[in-house]
N, C-alpha and C. Protein backbone atom coordinates (compact mmCIF):
# COMPACT_ATOMS: atom_id res chain seq x y z
N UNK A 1 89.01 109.71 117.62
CA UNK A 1 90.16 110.59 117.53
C UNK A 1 90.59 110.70 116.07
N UNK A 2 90.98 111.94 115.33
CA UNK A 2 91.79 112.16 114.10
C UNK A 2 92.61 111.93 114.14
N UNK A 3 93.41 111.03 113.60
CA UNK A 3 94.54 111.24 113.16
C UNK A 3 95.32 111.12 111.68
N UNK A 4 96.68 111.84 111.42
CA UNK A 4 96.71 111.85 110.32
C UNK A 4 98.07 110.78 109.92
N UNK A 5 97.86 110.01 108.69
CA UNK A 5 98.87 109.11 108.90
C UNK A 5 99.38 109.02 107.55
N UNK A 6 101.03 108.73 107.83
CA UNK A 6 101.74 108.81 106.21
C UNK A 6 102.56 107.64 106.24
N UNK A 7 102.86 106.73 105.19
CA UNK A 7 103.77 105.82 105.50
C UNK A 7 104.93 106.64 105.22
N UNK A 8 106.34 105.97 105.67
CA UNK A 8 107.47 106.31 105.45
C UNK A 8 108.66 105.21 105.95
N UNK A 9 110.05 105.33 105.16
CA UNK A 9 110.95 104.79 105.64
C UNK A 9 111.91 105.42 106.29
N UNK A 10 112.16 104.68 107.21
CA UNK A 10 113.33 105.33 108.16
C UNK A 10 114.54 103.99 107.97
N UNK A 11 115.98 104.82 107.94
CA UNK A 11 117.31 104.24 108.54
C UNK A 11 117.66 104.25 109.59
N UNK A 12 118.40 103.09 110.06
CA UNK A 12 118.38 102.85 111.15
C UNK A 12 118.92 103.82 112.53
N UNK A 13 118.20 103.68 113.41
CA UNK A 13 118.48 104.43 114.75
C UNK A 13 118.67 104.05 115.70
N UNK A 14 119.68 104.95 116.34
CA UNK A 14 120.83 104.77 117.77
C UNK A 14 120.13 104.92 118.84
N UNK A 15 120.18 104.04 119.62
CA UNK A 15 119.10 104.66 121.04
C UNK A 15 119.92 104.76 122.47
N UNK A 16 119.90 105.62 122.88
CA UNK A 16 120.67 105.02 124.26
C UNK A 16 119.52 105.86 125.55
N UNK A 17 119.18 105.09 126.71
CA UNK A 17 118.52 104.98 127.60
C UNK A 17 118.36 103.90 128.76
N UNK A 18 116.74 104.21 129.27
CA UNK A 18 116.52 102.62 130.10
C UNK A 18 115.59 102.00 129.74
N UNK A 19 115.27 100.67 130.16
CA UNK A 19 114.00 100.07 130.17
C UNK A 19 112.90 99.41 130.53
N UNK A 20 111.96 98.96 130.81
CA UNK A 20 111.13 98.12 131.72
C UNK A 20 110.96 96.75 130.80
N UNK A 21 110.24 95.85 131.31
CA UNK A 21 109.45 94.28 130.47
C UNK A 21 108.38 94.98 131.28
N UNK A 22 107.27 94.84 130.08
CA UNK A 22 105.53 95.18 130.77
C UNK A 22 104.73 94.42 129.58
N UNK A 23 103.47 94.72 129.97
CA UNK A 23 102.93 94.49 128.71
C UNK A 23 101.17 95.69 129.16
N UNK A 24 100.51 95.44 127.86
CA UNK A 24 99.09 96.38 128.00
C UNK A 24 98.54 96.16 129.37
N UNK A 25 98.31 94.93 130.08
CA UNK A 25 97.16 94.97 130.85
C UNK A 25 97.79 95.73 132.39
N UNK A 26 99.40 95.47 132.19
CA UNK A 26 100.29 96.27 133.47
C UNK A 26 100.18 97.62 133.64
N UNK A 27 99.87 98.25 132.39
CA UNK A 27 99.73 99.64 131.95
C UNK A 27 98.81 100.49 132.71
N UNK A 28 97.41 99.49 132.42
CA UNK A 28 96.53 100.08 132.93
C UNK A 28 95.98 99.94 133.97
N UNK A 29 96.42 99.35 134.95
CA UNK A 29 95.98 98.96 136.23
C UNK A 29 95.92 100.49 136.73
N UNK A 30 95.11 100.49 137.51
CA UNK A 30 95.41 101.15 138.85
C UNK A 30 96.23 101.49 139.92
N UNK A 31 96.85 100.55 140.02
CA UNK A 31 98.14 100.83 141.45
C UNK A 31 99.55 100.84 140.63
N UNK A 32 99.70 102.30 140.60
CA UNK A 32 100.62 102.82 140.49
C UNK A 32 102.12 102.14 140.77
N UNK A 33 101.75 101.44 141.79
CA UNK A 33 103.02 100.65 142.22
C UNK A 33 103.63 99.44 141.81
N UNK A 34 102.85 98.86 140.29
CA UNK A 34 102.84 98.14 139.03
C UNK A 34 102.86 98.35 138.11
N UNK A 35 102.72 99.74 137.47
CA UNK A 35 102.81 100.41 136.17
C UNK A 35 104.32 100.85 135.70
N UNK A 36 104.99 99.45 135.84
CA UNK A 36 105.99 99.85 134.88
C UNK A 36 106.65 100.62 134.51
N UNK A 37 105.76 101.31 133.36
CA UNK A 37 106.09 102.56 132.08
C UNK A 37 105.69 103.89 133.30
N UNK A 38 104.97 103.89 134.37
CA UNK A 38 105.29 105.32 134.71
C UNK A 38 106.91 105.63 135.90
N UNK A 39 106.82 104.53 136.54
CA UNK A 39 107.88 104.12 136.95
C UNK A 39 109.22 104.24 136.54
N UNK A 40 109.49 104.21 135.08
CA UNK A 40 110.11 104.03 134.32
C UNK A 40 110.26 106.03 133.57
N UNK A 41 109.34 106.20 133.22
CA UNK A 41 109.55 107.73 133.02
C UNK A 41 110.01 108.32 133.91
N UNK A 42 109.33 108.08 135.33
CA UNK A 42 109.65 108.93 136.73
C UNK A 42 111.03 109.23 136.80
N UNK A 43 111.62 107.71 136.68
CA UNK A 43 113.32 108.14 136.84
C UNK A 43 113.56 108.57 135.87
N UNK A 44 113.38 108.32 134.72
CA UNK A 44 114.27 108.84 133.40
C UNK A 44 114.54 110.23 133.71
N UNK A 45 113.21 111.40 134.05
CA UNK A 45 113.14 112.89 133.90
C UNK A 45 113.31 113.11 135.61
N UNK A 46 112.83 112.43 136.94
CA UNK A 46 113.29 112.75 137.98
C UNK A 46 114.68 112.65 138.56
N UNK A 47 115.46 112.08 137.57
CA UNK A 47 116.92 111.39 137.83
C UNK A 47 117.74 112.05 137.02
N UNK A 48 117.13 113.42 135.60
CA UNK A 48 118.21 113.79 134.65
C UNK A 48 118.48 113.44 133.53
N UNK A 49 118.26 111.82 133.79
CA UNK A 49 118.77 110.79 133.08
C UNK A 49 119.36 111.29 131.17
N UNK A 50 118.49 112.50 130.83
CA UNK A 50 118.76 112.78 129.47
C UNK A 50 120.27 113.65 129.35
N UNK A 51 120.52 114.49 130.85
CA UNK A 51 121.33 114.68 130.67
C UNK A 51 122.99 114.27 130.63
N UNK A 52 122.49 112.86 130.99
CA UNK A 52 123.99 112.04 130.99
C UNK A 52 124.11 111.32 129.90
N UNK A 53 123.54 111.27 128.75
CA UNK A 53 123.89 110.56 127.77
C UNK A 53 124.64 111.22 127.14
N UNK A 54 125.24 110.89 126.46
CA UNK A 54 126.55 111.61 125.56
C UNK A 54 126.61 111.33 124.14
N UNK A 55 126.69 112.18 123.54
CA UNK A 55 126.59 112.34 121.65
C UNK A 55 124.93 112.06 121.43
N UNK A 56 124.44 112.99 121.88
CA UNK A 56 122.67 113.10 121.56
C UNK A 56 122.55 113.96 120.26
N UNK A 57 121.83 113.26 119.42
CA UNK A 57 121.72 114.41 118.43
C UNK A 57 121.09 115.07 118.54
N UNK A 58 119.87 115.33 119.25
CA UNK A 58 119.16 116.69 119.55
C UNK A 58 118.83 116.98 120.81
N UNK A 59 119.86 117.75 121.04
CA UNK A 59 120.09 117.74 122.82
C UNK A 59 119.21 118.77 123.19
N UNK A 60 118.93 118.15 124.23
CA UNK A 60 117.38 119.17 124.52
C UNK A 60 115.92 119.19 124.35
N UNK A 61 115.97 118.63 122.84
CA UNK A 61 114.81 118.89 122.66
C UNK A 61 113.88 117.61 122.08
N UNK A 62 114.39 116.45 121.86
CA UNK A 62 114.00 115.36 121.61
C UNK A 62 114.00 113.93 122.37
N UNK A 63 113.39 113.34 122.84
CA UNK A 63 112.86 111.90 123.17
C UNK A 63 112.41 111.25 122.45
N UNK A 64 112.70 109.69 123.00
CA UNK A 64 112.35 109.16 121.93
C UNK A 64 111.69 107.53 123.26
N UNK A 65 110.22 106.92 123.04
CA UNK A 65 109.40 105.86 124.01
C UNK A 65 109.70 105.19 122.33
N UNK A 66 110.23 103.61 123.05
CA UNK A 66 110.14 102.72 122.18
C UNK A 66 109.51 101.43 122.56
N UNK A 67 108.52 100.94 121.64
CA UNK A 67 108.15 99.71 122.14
C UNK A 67 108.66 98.53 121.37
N UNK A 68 109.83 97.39 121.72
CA UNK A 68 110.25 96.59 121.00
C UNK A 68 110.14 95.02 121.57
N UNK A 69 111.09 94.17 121.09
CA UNK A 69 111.00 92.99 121.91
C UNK A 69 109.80 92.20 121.84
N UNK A 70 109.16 92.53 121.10
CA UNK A 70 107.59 92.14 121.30
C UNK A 70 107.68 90.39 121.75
N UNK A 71 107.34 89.95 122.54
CA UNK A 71 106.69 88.70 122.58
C UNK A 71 106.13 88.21 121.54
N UNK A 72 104.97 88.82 120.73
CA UNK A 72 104.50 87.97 119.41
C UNK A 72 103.87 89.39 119.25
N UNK A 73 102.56 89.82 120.03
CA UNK A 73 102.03 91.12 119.27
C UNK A 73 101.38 92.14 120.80
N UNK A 74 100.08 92.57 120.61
CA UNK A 74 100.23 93.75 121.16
C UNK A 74 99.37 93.16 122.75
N UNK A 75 99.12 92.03 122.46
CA UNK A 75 98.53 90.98 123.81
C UNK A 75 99.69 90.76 124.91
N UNK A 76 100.88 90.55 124.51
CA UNK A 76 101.64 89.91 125.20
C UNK A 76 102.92 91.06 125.66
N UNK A 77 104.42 90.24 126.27
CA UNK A 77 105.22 91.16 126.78
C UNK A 77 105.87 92.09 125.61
N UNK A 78 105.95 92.97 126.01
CA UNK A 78 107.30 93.29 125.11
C UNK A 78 108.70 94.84 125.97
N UNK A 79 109.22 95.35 125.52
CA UNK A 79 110.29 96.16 126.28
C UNK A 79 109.90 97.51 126.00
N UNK A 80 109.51 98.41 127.19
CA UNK A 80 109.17 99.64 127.12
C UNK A 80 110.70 100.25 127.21
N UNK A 81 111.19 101.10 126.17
CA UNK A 81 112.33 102.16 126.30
C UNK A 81 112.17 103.55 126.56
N UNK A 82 112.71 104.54 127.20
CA UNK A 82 112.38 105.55 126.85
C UNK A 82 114.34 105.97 126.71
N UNK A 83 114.50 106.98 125.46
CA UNK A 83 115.70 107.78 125.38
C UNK A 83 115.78 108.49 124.82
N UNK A 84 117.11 108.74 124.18
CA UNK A 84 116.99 109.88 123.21
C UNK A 84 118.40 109.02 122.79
N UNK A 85 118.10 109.36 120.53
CA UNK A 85 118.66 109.14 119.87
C UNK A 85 120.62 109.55 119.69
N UNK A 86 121.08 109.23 119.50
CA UNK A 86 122.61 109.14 119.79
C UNK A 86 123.58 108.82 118.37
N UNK A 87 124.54 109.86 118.13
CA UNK A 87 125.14 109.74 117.26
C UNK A 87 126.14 108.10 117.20
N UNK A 88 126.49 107.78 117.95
CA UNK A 88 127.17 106.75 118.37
C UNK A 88 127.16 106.03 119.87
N UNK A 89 127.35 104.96 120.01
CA UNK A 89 127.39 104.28 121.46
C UNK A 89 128.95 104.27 122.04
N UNK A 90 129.76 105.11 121.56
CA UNK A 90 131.00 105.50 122.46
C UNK A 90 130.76 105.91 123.58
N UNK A 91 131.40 105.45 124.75
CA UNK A 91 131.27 105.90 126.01
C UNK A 91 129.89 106.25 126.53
N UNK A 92 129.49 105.47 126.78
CA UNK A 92 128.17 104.56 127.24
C UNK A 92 128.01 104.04 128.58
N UNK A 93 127.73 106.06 129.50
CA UNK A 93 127.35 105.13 130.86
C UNK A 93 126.47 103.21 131.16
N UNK A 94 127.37 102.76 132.46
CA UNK A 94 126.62 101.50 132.73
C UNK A 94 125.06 102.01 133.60
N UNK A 95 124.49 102.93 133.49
CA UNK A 95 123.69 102.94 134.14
C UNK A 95 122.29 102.77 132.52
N UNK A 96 123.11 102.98 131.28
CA UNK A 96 121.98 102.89 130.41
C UNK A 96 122.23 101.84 129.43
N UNK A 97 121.48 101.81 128.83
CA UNK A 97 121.10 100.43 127.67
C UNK A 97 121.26 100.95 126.59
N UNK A 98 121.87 100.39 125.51
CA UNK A 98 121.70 100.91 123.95
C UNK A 98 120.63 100.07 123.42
N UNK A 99 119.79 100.50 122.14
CA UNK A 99 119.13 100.20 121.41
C UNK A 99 119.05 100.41 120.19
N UNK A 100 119.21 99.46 119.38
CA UNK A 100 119.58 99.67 117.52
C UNK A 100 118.29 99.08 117.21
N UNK A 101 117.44 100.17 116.86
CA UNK A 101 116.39 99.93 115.74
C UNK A 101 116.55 99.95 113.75
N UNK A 102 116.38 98.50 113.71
CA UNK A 102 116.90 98.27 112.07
C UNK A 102 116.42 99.24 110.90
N UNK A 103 116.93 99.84 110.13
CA UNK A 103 115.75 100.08 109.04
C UNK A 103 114.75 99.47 108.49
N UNK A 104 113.61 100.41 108.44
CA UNK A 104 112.27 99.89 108.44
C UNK A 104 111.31 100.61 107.99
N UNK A 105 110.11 100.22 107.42
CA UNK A 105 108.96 100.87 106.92
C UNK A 105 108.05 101.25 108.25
N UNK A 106 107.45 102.63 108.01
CA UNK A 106 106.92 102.41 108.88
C UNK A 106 105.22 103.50 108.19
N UNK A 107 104.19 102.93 109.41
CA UNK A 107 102.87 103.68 109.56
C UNK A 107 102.76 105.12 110.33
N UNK A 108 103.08 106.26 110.18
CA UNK A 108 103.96 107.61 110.76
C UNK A 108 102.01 107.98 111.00
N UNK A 109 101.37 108.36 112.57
CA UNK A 109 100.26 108.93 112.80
C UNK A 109 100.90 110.02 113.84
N UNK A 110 99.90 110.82 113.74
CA UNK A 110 99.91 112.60 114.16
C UNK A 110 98.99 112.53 114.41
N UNK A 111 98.94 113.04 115.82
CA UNK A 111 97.10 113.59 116.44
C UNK A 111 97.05 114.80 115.89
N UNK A 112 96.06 115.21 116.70
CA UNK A 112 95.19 117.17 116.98
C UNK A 112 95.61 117.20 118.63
N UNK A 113 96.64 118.42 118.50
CA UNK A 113 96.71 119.06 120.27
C UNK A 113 96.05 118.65 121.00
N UNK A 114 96.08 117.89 122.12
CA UNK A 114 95.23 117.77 123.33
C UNK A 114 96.43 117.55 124.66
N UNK A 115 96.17 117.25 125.21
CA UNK A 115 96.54 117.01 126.89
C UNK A 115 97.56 115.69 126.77
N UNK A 116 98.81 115.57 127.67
CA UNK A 116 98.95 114.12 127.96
C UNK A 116 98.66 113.65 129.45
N UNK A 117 98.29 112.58 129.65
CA UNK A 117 98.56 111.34 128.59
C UNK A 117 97.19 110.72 128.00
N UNK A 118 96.22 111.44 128.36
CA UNK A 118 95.36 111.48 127.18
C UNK A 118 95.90 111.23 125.76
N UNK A 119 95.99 112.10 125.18
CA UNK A 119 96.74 112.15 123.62
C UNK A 119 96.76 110.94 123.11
N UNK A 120 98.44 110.00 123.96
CA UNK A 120 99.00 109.06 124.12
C UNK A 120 97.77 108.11 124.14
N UNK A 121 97.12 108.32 125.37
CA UNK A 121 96.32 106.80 125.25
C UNK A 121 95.23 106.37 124.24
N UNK A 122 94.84 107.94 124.06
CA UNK A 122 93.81 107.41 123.07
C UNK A 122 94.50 107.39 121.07
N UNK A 123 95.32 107.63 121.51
CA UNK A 123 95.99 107.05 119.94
C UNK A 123 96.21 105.86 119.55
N UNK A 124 97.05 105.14 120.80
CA UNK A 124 97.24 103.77 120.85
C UNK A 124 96.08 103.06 121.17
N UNK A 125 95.02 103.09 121.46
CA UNK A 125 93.98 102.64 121.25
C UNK A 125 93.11 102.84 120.13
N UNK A 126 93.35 103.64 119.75
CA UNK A 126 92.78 103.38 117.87
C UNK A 126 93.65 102.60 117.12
N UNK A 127 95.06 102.79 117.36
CA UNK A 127 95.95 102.38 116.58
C UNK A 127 95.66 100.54 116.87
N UNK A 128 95.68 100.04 117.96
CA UNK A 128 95.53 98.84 118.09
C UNK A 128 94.49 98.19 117.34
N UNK A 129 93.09 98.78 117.07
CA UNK A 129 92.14 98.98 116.46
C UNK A 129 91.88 98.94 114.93
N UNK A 130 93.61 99.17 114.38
CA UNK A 130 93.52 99.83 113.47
C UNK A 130 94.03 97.95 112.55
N UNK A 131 93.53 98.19 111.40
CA UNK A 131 94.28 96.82 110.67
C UNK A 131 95.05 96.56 109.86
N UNK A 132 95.62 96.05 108.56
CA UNK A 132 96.62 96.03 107.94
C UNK A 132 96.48 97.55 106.71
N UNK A 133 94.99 97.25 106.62
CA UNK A 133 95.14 98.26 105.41
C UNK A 133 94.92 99.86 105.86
N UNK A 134 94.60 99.28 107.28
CA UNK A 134 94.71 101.09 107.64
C UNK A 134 96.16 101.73 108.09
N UNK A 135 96.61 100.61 108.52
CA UNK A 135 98.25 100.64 108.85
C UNK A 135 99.17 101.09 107.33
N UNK A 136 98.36 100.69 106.18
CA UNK A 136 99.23 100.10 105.37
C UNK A 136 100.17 99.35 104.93
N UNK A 137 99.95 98.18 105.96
CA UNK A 137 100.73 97.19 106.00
C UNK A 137 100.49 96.83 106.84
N UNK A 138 100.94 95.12 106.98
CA UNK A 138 101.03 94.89 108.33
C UNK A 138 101.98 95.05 109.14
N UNK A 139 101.29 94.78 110.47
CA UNK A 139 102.06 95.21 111.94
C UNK A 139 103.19 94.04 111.86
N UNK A 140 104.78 94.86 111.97
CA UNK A 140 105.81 93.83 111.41
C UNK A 140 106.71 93.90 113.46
N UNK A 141 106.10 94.41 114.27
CA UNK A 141 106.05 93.62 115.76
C UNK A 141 107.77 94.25 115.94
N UNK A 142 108.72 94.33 115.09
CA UNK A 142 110.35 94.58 115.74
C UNK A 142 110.23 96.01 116.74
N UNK A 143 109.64 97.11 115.77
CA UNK A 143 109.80 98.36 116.90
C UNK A 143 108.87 99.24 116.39
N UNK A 144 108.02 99.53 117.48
CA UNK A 144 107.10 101.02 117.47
C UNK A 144 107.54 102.09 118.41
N UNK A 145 107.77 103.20 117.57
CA UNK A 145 108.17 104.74 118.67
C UNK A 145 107.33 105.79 118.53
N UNK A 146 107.55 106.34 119.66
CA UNK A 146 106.83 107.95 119.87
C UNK A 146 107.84 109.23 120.28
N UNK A 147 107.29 109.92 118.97
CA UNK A 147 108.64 111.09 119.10
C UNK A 147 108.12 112.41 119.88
N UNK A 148 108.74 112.69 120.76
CA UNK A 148 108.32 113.87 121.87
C UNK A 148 109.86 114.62 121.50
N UNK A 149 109.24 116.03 120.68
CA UNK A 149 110.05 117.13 120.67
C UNK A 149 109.72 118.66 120.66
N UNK A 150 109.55 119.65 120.06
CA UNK A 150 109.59 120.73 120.36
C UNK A 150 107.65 120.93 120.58
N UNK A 151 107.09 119.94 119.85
CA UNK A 151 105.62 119.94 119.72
C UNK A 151 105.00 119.68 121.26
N UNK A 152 105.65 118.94 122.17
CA UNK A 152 105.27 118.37 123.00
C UNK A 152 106.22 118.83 124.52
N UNK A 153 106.27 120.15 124.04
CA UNK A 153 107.07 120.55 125.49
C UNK A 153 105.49 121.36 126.47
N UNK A 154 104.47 121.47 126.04
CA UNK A 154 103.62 122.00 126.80
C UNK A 154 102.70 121.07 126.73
N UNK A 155 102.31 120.33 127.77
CA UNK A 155 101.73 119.10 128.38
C UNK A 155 100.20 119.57 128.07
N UNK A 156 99.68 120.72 128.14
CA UNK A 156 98.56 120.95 128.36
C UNK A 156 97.66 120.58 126.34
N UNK A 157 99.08 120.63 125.89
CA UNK A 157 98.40 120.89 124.07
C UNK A 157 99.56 120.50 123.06
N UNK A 158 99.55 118.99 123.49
CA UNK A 158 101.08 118.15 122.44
C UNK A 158 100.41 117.55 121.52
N UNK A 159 101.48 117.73 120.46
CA UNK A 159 101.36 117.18 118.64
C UNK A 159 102.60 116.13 119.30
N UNK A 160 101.73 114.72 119.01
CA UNK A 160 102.81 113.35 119.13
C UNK A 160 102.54 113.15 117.72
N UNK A 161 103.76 112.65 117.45
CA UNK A 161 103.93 111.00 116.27
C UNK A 161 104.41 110.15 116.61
N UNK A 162 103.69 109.26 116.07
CA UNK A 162 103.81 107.17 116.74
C UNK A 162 103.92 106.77 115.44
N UNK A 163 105.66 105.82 115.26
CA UNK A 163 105.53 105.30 114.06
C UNK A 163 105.25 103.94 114.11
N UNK A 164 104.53 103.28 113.89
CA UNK A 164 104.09 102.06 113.66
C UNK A 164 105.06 100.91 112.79
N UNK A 165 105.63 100.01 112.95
CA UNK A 165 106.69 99.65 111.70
C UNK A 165 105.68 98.53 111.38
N UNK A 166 105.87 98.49 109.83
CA UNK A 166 105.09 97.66 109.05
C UNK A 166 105.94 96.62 107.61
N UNK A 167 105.18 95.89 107.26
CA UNK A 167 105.95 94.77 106.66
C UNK A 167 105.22 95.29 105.15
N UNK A 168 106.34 95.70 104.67
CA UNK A 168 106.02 95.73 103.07
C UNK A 168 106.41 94.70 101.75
């Protein structure tokens, strides 16, 4: 797979959503009725869920899958999020979780249009693949995201970015 990758820094970001504990090998099973992360999307978009958050900064058109919490690295548990970014955590249904991702360096990759969750899987499988100096740094484990916005409203042919956070 191509992809194209830039480092960059980001300040810190507001998250508000839900979440699962999974890890890789839960992912990929087969029975549906253990996969976590689809489980976990199902309600987010079968339930609305984007539309009850309150002070979204890009309402409508942005999501935001976070992988944090890590256990140690990409073997073990860590916390699948999915939400969308939030000007503030004022009035903060109990049905969702906030999440403050610190400022951080990060490894910013971009596919070529294809299908999801194709796309998705085969990125993160290079990316895992991938090592310090292709990262440009190393893998610093606090938080990796994937930004789904105006690129990725037609399932059949989405432009994702996965930022990788890295230790400079």
């Amino acid at each position: 797979m191509n992809m194209q990758k830039t480092t960059t820094t980001l300040t810190e970001l507001k998250l508000v959503g839900i979440t699962t504990r999974t890890n890789n090998a839960q992912i990929f099973e087969r029975d549906p009725s253990t996969n976590k992360i689809a489980a976990t999307v199902q309600k987010y978009f079968h339930n609305g869920l984007a539309e009850k958050i309150k002070d979204r900064k890009n309402h409508g058109t942005t999501f935001c899958v976070v992988y944090t919490n890590y256990e140690s690295d990409v073997n073990c548990d860590y916390t699948y999020f999915i939400g969308e970014e939030v000007a503030s955590f004022e009035e903060i249904d109990k049905e969702f979780e906030t999440l403050t991702i610190p400022a951080q360096h990060y490894a910013k990759l971009m596919n070529q249009p294809g299908p999801m969750p194709t796309v998705c899987i085969d990125m993160w499988q290079n990316i895992w693949k991938m090592n310090a100096s292709d990262l440009g740094g190393e893998r610093a484990y606090i938080a990796d995201f994937e930004v789904y916005d105006e690129c990725s409203i037609d399932h059949t042919n989405v432009t994702l970015d996965i930022y990788i956070g890295i230790k400079k």
